[in-house]
Protein backbone atom coordinates (compact mmCIF):
# COMPACT_ATOMS: atom_id res chain seq x y z
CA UNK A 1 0.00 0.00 0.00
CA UNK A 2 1.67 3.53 -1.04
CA UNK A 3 1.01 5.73 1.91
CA UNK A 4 1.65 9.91 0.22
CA UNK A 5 -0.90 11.15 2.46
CA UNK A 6 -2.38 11.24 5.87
CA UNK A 7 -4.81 12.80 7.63
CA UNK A 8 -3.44 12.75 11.56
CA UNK A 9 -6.35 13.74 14.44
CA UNK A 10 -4.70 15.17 17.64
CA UNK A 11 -1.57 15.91 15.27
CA UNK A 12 -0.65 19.50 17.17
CA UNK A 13 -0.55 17.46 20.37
CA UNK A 14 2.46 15.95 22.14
CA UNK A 15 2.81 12.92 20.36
CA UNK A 16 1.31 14.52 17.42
CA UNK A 17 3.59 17.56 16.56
CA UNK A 18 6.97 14.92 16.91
CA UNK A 19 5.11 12.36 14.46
CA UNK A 20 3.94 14.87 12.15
CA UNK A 21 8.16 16.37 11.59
CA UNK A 22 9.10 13.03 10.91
CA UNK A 23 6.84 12.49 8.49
CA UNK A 24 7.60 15.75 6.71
CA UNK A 25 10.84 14.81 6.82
CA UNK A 26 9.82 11.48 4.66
CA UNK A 27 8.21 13.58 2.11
CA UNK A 28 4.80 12.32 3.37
CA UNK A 29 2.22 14.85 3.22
CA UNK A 30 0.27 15.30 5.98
CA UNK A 31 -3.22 17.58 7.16
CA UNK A 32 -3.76 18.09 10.58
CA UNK A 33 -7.63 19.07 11.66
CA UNK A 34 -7.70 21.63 14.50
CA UNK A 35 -10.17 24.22 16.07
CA UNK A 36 -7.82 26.56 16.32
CA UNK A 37 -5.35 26.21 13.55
CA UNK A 38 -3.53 30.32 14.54
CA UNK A 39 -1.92 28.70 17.55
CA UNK A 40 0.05 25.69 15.67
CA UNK A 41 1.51 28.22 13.16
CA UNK A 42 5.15 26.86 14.15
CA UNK A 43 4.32 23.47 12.32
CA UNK A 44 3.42 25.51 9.03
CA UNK A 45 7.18 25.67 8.64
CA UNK A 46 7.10 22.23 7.74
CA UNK A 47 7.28 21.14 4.22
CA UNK A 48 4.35 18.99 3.10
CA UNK A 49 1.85 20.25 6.02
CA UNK A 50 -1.44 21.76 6.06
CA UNK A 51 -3.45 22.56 9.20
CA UNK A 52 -7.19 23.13 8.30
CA UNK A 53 -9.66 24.20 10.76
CA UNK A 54 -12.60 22.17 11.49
CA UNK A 55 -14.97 20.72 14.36
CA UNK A 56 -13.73 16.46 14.16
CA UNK A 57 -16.72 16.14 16.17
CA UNK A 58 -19.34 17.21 13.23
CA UNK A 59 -19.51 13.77 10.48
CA UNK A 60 -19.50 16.25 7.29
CA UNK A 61 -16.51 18.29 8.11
CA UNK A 62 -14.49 15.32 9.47
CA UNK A 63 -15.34 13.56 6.07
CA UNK A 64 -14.90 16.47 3.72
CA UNK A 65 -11.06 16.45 5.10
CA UNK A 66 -10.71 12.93 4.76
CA UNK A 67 -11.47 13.03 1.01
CA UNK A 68 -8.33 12.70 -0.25
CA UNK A 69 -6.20 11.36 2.25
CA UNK A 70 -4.32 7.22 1.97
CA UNK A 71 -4.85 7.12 5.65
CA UNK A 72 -5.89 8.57 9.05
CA UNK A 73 -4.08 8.26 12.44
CA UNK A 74 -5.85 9.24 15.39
CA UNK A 75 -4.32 10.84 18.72
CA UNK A 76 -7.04 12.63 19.55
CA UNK A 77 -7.65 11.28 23.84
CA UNK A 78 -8.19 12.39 27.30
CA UNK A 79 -6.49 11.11 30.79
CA UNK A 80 -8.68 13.46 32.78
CA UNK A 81 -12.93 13.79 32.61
CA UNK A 82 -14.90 16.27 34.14
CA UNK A 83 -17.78 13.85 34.32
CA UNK A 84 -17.61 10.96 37.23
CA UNK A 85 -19.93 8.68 35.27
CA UNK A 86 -16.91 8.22 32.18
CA UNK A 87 -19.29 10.07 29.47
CA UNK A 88 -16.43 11.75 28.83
CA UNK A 89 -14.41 9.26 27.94
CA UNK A 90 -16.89 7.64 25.91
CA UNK A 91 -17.27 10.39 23.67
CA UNK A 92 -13.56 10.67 22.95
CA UNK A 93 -12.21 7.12 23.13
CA UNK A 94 -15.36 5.71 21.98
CA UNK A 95 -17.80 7.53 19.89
CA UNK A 96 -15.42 9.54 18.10
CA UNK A 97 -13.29 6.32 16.88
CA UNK A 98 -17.02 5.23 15.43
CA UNK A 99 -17.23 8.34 13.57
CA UNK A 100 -13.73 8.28 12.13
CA UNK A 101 -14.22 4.47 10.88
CA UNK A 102 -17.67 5.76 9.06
CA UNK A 103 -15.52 8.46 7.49
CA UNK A 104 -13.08 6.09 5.92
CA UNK A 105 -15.54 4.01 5.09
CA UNK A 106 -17.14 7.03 3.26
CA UNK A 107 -14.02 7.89 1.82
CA UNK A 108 -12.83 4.46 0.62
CA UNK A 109 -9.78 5.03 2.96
CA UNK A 110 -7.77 1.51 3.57
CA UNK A 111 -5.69 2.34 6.65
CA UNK A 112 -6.24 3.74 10.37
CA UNK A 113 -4.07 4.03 13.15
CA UNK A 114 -5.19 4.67 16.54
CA UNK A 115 -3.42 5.34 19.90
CA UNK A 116 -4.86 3.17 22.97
CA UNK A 117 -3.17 2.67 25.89
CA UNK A 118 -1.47 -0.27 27.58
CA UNK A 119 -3.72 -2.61 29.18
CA UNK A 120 -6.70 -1.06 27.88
CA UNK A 121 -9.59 -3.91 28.05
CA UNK A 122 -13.12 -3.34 28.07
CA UNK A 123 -14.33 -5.74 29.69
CA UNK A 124 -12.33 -6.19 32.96
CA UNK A 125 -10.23 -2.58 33.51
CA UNK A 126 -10.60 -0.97 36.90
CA UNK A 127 -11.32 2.68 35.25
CA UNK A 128 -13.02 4.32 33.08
CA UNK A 129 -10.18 5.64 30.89
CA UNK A 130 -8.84 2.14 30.17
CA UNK A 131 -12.45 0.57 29.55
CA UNK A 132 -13.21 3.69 27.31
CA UNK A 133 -10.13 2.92 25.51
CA UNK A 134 -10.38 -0.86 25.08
CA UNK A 135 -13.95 -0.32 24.03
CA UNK A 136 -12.89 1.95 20.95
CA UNK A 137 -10.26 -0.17 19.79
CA UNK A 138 -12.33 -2.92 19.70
CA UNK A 139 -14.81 -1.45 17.52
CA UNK A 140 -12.10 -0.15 15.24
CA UNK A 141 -10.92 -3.90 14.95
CA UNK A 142 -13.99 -5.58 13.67
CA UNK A 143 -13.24 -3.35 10.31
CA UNK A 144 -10.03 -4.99 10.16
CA UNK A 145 -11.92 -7.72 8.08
CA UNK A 146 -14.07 -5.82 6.30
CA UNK A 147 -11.30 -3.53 4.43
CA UNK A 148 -9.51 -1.10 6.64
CA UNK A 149 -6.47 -1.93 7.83
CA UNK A 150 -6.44 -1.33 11.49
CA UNK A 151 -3.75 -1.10 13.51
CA UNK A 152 -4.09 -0.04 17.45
CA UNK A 153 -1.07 1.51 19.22
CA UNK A 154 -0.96 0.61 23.86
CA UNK A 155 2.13 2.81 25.29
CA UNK A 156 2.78 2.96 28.50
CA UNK A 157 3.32 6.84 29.71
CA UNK A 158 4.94 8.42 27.09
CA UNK A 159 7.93 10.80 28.11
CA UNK A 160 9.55 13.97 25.69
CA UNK A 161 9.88 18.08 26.27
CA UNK A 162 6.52 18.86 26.10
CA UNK A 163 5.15 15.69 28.35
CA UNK A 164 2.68 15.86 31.10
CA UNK A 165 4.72 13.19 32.81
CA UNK A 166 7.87 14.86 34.18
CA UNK A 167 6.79 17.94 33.50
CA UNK A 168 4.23 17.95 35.99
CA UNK A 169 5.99 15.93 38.60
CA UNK A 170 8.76 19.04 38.44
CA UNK A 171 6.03 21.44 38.70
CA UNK A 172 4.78 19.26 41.73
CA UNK A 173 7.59 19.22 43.46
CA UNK A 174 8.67 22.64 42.96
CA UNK A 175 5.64 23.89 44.53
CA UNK A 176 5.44 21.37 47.58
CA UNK A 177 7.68 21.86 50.51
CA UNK A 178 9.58 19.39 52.39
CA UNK A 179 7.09 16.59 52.34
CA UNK A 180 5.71 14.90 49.07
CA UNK A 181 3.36 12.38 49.55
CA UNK A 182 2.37 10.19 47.04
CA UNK A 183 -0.61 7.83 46.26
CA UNK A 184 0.13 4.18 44.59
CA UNK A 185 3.26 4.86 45.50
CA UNK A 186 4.52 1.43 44.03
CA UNK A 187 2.52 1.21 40.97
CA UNK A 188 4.58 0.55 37.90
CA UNK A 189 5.45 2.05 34.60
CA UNK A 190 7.97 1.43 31.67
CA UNK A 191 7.94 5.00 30.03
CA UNK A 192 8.55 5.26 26.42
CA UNK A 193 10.57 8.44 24.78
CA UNK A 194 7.90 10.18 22.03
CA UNK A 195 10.88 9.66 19.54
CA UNK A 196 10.21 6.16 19.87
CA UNK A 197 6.54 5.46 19.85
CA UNK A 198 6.48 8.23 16.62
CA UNK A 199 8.77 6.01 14.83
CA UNK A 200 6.93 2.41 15.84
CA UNK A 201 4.02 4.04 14.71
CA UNK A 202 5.63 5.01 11.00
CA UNK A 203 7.10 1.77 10.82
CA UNK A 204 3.54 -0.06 10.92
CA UNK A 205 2.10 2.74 9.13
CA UNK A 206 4.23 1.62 6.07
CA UNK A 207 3.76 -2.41 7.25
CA UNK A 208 1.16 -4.25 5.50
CA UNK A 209 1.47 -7.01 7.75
CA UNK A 210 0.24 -4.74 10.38
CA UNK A 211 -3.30 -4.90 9.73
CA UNK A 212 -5.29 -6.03 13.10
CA UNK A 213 -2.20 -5.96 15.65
CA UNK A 214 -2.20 -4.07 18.78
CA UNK A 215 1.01 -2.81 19.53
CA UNK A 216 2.20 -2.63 23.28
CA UNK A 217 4.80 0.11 23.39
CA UNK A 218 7.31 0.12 26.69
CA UNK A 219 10.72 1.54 27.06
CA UNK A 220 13.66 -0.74 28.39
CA UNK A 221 13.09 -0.21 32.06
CA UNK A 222 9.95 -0.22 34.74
CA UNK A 223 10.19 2.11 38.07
CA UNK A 224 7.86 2.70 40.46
CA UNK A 225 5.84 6.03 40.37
CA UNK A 226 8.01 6.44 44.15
CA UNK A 227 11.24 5.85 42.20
CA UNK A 228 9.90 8.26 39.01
CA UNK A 229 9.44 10.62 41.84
CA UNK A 230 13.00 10.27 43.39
CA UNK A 231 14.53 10.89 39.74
CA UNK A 232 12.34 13.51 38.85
CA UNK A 233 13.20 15.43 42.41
CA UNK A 234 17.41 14.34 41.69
CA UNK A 235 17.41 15.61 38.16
CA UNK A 236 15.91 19.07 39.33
CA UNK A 237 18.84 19.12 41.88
CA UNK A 238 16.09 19.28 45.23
CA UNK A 239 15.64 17.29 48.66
CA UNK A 240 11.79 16.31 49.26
CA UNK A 241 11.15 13.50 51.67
CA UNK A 242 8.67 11.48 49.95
CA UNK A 243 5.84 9.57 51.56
CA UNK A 244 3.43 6.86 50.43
CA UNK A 245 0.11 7.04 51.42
CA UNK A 246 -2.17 4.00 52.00
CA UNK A 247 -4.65 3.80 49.73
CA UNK A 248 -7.15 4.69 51.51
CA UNK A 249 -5.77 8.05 52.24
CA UNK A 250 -4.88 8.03 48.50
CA UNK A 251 -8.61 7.83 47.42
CA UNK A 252 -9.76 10.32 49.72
CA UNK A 253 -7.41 12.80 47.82
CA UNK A 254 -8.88 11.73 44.12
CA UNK A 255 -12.53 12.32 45.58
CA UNK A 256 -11.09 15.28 46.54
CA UNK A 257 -9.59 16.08 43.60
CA UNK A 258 -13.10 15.30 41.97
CA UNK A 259 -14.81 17.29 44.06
CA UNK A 260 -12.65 20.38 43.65
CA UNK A 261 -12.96 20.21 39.88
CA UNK A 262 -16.77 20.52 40.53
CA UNK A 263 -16.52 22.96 43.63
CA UNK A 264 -13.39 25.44 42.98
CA UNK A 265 -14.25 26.89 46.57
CA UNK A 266 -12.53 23.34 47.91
CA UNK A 267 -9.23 24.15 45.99
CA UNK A 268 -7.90 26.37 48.97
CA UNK A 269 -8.33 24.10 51.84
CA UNK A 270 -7.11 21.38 50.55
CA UNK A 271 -4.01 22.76 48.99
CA UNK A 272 -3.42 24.25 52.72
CA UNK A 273 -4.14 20.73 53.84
CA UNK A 274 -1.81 18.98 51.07
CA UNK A 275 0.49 21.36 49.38
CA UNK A 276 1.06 20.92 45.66
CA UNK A 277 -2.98 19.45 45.78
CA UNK A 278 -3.90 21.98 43.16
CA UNK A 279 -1.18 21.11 40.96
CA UNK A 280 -1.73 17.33 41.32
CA UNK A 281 -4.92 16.98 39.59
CA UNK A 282 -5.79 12.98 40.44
CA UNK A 283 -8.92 11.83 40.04
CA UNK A 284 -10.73 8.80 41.22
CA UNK A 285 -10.68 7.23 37.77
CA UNK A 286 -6.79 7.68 37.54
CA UNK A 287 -6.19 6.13 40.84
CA UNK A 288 -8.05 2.97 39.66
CA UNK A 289 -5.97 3.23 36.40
CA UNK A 290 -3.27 3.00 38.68
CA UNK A 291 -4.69 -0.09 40.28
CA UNK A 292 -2.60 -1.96 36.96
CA UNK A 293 0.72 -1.38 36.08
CA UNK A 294 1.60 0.09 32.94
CA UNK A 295 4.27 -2.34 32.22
CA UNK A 296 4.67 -4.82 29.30
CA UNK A 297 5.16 -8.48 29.18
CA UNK A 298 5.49 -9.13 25.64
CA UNK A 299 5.98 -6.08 23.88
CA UNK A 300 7.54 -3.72 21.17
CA UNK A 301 10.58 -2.67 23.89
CA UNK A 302 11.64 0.77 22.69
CA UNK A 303 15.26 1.93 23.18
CA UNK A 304 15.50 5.30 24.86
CA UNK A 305 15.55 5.16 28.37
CA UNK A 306 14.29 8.72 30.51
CA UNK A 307 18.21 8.87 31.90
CA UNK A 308 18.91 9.57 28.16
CA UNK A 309 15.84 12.16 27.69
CA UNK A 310 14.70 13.84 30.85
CA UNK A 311 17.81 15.50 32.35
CA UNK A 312 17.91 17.45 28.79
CA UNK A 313 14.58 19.49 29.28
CA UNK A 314 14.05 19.15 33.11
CA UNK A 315 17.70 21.38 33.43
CA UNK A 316 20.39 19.80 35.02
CA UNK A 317 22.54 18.72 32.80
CA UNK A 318 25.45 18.21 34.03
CA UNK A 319 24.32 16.10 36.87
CA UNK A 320 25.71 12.72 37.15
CA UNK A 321 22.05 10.56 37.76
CA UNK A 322 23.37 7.25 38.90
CA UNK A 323 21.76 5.32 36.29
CA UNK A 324 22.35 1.96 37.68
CA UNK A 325 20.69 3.31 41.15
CA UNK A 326 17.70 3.35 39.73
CA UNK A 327 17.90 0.40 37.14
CA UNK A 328 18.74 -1.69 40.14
CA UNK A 329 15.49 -0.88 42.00
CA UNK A 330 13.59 -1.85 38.74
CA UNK A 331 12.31 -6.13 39.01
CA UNK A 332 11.07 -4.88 35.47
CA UNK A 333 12.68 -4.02 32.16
């Protein structure tokens, strides 16, 4: 299958602005949809890009854009929902995916990527994130026998400059004196570098064979969110003494958290209460996510490890990180 132009969804997002120069840099031509095309100008520089403005949401305009297009590669997801019954999920990681498959179907388009997330299932995740997700790749596969080639991407956090991984964790910290405490404090994750999953995802863009695989994306090592915390607070170049909560203590903060998103007037209290608490959005739904690790078994294991990454746009440097310290720790990859 020639692949000389695709459509990507979400493209002026994190994952989607590194995917979308590597493609340029192919030659590929590439539209990105966006509701507000004036504030992605910087990816205009970019040879063989176009950024049209249009509602993805609205089945004409999503299909007008599609028209011309060898493939579409979605991005387009949410970790956080305003809603406590998952709606919002749904209509992101479910109903949209529907109305993207209709599109190509409309549009006699052959190929569709989608990003997931690891351990998405839904049928048996703790969370409404995962289910959502698990429920919209599933409907996306049951076209891979009827003439799309559908291919479903399941990374664990992904890590880069503009991440809202380490990025927030140095905000967190910056902000929070002393004491940090921190909920699932030994939940797992095997972070993968943007770089990476952007070039798996070419790589089975291009891949006939591809067609109906899900693709679990990990880096080479797994830490615990209490050692991601540790390396986070050494690269920055502070002391915080860090402190696991039980869980109980840990889901009292996410309804918290919940509650504050719905009642601002909470906010104050509880970031005298637990400093760094308005920074630390964590909701009930991602403290059930963390409930399973987001580590691979069996797995596309990607080859940039956050020792080679992080200390680059976090600031320092020139700081030795003791590598093996934190390897050690790892039981995972």
């Amino acid at each position: 299958m020639n692949i000389n132009r695709v459509c990507i969804l979400g493209g002026t997002g994190f994952v989607g602005s590194t995917l979308v120069c590597k493609l340029a840099a192919m030659g590929i031509k590439t539209r990105l949809i966006s509701r507000h095309p004036e504030r992605h100008r910087e990816l205009l520089v970019l040879p063989n890009v176009e950024i049209v403005e249009a509602d993805i949401t609205e089945f004409n305009r999503l299909s007008y854009y599609l028209h011309d297009v060898d493939a579409v590669i979605n991005l387009v997801g949410i970790l956080n929902d305003n809603t406590l019954d998952g709606s919002g999920f749904r209509k992101i990681h479910i109903d949209l995916p529907k109305l993207i498959v209709q599109a190509c179907q409309k549009n006699n388009i052959k190929r569709l990527l989608q990003m997931s997330a690891l351990h998405a299932d839904a049928g048996t995740a703790p969370s409404h994130y995962l289910r959502s997700k698990g429920e919209g790749e599933n409907h996306l596969h049951i076209f891979s026998d009827k003439g799309i080639q559908v291919t479903t991407f399941r990374p664990s956090v992904i890590f880069g400059p503009d991440d809202d991984f380490f990025n927030r964790f140095a905000k967190l910290l910056k902000v929070t004196p002393f004491i940090c405490p921190i909920p699932r404090a030994n939940s797992r994750f095997a972070p993968a570098y943007v770089g990476d999953v952007a070039d798996a995802m070419i790589k089975h863009l291009l891949d006939p064979n591809s067609n109906g695989q899900r693709v679990d994306l990990c880096g080479p090592h797994s830490y615990s969110m209490l050692e991601i915390m540790e390396y986070t607070a050494a690269v920055l170049g502070i002391k915080r003494k860090f402190i696991a909560l039980p869980d109980s203590l840990a889901r009292f903060m996410a309804h918290m958290s919940d509650m504050a998103n719905n009642i601002p007037i909470i906010t104050p209290a509880m970031n005298m209460l637990i400093p760094g608490f308005k920074e630390s959005r964590f909701s009930i739904d991602n403290y059930r996510s963390l409930l399973v690790d987001s580590t691979c078994d069996d797995a596309e294991t990607l080859k940039t490890a956050i020792e080679d990454i992080v200390p680059k746009y976090l600031g320092n440097q020139n700081e030795q990180y003791h590598y093996d310290r934190f390897r050690s720790r790892s039981t995972g990859k």
